[in-house]
Protein backbone atom coordinates (compact mmCIF):
# COMPACT_ATOMS: atom_id res chain seq x y z
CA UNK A 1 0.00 0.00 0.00
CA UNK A 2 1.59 3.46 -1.18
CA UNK A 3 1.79 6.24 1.75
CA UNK A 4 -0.12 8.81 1.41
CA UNK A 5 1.04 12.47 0.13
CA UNK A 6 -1.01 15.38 0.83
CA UNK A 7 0.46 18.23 -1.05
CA UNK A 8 -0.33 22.31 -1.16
CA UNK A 9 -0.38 24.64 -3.74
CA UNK A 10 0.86 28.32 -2.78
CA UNK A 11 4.60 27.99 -1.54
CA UNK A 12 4.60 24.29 -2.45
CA UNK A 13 3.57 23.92 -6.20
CA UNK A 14 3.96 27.64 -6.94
CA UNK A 15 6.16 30.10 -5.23
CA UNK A 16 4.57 33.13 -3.34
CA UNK A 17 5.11 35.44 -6.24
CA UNK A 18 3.17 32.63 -8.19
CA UNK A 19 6.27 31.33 -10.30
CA UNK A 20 6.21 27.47 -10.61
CA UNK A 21 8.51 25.55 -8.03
CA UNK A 22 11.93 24.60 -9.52
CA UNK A 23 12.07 20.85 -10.31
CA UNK A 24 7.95 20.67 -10.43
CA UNK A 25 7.76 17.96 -13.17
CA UNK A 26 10.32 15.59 -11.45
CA UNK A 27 9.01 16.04 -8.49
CA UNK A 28 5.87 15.38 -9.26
CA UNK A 29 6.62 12.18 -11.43
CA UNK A 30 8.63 11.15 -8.49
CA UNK A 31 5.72 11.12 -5.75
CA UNK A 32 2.77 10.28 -8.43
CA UNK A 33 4.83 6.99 -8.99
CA UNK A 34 5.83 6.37 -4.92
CA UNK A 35 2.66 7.75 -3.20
CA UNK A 36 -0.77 8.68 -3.42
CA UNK A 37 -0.98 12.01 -4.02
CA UNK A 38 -3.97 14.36 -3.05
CA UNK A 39 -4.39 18.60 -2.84
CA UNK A 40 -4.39 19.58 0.85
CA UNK A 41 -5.37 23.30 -0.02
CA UNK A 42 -8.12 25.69 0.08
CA UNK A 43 -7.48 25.65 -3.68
CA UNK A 44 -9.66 22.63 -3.87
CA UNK A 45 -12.65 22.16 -2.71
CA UNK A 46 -13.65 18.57 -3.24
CA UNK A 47 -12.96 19.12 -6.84
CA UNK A 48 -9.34 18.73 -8.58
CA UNK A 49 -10.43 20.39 -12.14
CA UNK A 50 -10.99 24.03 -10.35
CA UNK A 51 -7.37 23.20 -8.67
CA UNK A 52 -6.19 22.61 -12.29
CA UNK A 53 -7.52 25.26 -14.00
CA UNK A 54 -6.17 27.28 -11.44
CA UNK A 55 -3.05 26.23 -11.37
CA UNK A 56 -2.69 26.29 -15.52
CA UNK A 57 -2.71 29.91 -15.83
CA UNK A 58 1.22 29.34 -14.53
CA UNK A 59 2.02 26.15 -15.57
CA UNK A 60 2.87 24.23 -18.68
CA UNK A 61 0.48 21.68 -20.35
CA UNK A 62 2.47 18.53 -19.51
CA UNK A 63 2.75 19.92 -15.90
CA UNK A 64 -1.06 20.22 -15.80
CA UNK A 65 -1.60 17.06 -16.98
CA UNK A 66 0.69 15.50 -13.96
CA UNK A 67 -1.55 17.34 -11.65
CA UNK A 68 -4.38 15.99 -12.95
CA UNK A 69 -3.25 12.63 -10.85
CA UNK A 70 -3.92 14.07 -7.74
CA UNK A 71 -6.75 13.52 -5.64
CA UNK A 72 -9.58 16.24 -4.40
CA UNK A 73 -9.94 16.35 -0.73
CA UNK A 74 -12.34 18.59 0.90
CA UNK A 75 -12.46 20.25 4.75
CA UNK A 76 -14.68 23.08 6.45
CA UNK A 77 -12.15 24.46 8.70
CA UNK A 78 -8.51 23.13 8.87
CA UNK A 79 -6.55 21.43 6.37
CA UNK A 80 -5.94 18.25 9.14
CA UNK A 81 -9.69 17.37 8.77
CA UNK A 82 -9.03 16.07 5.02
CA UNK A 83 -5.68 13.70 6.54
CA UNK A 84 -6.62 10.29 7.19
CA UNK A 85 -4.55 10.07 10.44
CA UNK A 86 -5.09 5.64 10.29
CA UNK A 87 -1.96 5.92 7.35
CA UNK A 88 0.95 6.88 7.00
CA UNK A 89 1.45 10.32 5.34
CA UNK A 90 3.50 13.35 4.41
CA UNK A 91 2.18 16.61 4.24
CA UNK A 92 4.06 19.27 2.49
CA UNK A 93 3.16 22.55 3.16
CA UNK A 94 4.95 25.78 3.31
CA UNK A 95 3.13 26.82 6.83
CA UNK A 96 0.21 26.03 8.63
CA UNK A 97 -2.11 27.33 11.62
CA UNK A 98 -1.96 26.56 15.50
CA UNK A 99 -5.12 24.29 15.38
CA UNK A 100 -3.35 21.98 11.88
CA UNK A 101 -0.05 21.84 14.52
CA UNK A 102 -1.85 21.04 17.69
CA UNK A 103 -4.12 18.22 15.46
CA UNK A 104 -0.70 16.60 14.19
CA UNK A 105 0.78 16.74 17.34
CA UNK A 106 -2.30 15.23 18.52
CA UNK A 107 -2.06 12.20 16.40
CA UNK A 108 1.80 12.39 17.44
CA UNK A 109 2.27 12.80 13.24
CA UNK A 110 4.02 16.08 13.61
CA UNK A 111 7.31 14.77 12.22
CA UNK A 112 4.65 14.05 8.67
CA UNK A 113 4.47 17.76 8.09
CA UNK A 114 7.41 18.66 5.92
CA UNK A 115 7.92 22.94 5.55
CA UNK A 116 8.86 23.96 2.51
CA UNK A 117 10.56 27.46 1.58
CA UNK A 118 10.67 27.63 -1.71
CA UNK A 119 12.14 31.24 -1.14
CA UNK A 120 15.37 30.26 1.10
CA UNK A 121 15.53 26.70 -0.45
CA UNK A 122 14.63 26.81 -4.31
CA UNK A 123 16.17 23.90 -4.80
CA UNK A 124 13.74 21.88 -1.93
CA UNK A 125 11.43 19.78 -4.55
CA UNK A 126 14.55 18.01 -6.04
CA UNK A 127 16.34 17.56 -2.45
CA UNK A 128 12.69 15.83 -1.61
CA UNK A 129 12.78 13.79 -5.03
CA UNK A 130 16.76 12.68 -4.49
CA UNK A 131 16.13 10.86 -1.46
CA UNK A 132 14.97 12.83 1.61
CA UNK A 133 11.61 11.76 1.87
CA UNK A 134 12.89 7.75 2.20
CA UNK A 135 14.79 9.64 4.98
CA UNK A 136 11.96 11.25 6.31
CA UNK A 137 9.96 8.06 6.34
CA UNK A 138 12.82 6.51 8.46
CA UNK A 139 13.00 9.46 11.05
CA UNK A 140 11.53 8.13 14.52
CA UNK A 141 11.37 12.06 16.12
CA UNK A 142 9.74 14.77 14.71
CA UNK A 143 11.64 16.98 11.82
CA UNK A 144 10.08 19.83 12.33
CA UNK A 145 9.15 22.14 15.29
């Protein structure tokens, strides 16, 4: 059974001054091959075609039609309410509110979050592709704070 990947859009997918991430394609072939992948993002709302048509006013066509692999999920409040605590999971996100840390640390899955700065760390997508989320996966204590 593949682990599951719940991924972002803004800082994650597409910088904050809305330029696609460096690396998006591999990346994305990467984790669409090793996990399965859905949008954890008020972006979508149950519904991955308003995520993509979104998303393709900055991206290419063959990007788009990676991203049309992902999942929907859907949530009222917090992001955490569309993780299915029960797997295993990685959640990268570029930052996230109080009540999404105290529900991971809840769970005790606040090691699953993985921050991204796409800003400091351009370069994060392909780090994550090369290797570091099989060393994530091994990590026993949390990675983050």
């Amino acid at each position: 059974m593949k682990r599951n990947m719940y991924l972002g859009i803004d800082g994650v997918i597409i910088t904050k001054g809305v330029v696609p991430a460096l690396h998006l394609d591999e990346f994305l072939k990467y984790i669409l091959s090793k996990f399965s992948v859905s949008w954890l993002s008020t972006r979508c709302k149950g519904n991955s075609e308003e995520t993509v048509n979104y998303l393709s006013q900055f991206l290419t066509e063959d990007t788009i039609n990676l991203m049309k692999k992902v999942k929907p999920t859907t949530f009222n409040l917090d992001k955490t309410e569309a993780i299915d605590f029960s797997k295993d999971f990685f959640w990268l996100e570029s930052e996230i509110f109080d009540s999404e840390r105290n529900a991971l640390k809840k769970h005790n899955k606040l090691n699953c979050w993985i921050e991204l700065d796409l800003i400091k760390s351009p370069d994060q997508l392909m780090t994550l592709t090369n290797g570091s989320l099989l060393l994530h996966k091994k990590l026993s204590k949390p990675v983050n704070n």
